[in-house]
C-alpha atoms as a PDB file:
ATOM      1  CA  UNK A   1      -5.426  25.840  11.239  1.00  0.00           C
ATOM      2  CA  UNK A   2      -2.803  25.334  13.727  1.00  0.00           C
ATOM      3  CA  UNK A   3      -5.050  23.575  16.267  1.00  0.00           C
ATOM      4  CA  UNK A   4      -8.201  21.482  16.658  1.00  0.00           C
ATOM      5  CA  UNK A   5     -10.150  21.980  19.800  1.00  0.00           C
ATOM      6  CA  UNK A   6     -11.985  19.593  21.384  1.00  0.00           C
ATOM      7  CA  UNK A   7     -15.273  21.620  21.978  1.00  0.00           C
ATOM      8  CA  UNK A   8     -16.569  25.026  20.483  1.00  0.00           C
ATOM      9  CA  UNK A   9     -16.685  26.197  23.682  1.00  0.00           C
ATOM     10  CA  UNK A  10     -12.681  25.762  23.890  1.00  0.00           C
ATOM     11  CA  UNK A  11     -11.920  27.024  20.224  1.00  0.00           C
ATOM     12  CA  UNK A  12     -14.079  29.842  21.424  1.00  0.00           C
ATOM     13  CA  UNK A  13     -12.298  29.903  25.252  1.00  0.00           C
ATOM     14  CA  UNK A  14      -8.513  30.050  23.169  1.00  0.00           C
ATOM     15  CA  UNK A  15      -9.861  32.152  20.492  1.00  0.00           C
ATOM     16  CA  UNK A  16     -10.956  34.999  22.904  1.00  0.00           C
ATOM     17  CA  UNK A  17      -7.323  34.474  24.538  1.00  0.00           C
ATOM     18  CA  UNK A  18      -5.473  34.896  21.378  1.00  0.00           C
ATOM     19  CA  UNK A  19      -7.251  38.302  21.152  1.00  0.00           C
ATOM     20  CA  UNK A  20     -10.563  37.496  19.110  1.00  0.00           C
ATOM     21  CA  UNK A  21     -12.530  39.128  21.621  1.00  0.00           C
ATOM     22  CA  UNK A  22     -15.700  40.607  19.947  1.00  0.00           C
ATOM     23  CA  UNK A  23     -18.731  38.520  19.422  1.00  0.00           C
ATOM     24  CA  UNK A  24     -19.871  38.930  16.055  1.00  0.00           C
ATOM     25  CA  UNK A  25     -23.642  37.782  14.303  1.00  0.00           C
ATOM     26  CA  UNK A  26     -25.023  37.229  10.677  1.00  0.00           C
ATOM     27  CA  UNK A  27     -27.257  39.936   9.680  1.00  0.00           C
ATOM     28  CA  UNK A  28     -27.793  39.493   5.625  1.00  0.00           C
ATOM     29  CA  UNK A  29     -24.656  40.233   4.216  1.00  0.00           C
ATOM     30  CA  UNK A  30     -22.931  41.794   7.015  1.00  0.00           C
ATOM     31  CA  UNK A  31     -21.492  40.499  10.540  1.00  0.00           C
ATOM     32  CA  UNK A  32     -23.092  42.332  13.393  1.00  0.00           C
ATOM     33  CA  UNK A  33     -22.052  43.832  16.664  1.00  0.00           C
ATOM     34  CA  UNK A  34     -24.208  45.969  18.773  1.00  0.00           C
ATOM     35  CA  UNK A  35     -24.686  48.997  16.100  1.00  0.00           C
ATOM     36  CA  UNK A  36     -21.296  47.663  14.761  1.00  0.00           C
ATOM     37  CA  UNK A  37     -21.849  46.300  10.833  1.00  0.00           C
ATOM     38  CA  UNK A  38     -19.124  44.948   8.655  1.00  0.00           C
ATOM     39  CA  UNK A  39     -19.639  44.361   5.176  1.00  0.00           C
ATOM     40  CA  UNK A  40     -18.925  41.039   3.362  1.00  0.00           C
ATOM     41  CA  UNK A  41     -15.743  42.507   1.494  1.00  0.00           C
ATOM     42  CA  UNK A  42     -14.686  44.055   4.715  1.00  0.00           C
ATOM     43  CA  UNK A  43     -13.299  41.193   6.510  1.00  0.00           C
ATOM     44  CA  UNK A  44     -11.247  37.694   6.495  1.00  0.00           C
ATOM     45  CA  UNK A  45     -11.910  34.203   7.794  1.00  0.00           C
ATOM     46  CA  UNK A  46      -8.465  33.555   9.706  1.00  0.00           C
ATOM     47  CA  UNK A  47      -9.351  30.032  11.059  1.00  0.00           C
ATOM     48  CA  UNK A  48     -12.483  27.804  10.739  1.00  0.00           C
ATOM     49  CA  UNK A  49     -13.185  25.318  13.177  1.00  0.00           C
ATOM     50  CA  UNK A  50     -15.925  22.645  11.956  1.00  0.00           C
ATOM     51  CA  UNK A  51     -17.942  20.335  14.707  1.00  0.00           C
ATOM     52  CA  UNK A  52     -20.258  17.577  14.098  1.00  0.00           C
ATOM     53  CA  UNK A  53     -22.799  16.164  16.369  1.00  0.00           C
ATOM     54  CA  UNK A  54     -22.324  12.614  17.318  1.00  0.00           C
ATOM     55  CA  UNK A  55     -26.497  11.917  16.213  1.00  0.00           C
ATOM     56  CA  UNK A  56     -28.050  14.859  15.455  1.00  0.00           C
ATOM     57  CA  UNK A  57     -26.798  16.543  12.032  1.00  0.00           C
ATOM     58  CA  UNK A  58     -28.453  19.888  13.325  1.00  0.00           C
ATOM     59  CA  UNK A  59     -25.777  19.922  16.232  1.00  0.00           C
ATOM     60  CA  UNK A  60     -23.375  20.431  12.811  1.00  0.00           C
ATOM     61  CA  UNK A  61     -21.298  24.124  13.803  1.00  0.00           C
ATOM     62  CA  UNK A  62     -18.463  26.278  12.745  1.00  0.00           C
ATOM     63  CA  UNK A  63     -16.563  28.771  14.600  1.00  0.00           C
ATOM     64  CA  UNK A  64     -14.456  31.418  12.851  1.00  0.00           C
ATOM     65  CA  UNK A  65     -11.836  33.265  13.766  1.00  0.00           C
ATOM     66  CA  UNK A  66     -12.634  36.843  11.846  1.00  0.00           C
ATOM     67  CA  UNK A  67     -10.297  39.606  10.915  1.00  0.00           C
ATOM     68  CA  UNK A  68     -12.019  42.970  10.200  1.00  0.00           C
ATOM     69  CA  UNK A  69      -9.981  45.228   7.335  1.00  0.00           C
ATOM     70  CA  UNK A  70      -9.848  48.364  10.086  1.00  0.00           C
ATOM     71  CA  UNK A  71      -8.591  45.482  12.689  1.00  0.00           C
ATOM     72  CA  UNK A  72     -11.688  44.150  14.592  1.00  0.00           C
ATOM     73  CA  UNK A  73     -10.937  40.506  15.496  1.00  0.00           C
ATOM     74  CA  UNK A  74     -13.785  38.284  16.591  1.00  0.00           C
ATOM     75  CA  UNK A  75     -15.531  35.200  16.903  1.00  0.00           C
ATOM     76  CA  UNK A  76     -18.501  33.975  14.713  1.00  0.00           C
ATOM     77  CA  UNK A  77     -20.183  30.865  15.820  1.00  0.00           C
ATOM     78  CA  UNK A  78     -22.501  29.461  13.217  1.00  0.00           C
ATOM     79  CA  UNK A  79     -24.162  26.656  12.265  1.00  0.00           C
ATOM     80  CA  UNK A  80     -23.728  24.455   8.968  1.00  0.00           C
ATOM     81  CA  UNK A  81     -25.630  21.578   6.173  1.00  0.00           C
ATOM     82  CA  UNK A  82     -29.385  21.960   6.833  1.00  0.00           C
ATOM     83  CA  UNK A  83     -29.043  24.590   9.304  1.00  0.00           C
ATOM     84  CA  UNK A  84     -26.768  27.081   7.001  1.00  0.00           C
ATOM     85  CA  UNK A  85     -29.867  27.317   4.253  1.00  0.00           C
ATOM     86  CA  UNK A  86     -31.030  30.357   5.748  1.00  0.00           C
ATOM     87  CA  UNK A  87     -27.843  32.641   4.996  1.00  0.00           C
ATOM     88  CA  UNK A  88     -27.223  34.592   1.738  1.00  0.00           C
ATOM     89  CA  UNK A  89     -25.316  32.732  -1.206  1.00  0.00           C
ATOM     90  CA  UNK A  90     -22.848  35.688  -1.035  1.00  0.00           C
ATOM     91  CA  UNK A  91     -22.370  35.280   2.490  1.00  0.00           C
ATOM     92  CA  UNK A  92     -22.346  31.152   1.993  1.00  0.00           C
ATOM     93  CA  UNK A  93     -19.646  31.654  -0.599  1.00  0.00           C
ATOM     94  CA  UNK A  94     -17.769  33.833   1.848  1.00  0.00           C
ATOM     95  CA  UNK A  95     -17.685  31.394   5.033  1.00  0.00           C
ATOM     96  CA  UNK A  96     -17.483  28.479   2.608  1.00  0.00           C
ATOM     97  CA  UNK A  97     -20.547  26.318   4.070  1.00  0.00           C
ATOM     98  CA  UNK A  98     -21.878  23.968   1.210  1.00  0.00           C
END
């Protein structure tokens, strides 16, 4: 991680600009765009980007920076602790929430 950002809305902002342009979601064990599925050994984490909320531990969120092996770059906001229990152990393992 080269940077910190002060808000996810600026990692995302700088993210987008250094070409991470799709906007990928979890579904199971695969990240999800339109019709669009990657599996979970189909793509790399290039940068995380952890935020906590100043109160409220549910305000806890990451933002990846995400590499796909045929050369799909995007952006995965998620959230993490509590929040993160929902998500597949494969896929926690993968994104390295605990």
């Amino acid at each position: 991680m080269e940077h910190h950002y002060d808000t996810v809305a600026n990692a995302i902002t700088a993210l987008k600009n250094q070409g991470f342009t799709v906007d990928f979601n979890l579904e199971g064990n695969y990240l999800v765009n339109g019709d669009d599925k990657i599996a979970l050994s189909e793509f790399n984490i290039v940068d995380i980007y952890r935020y906590e909320g100043d109160t409220d531990p549910s305000d806890e969120a990451a933002v990846y920076a995400i590499e796909s092996a045929d050369g799909i770059k995007g952006v995965l906001v998620t959230a993490y602790g509590p929040s993160a229990d929902t998500l597949s152990e494969e896929m926690l393992e993968k994104l390295k929430i605990r």
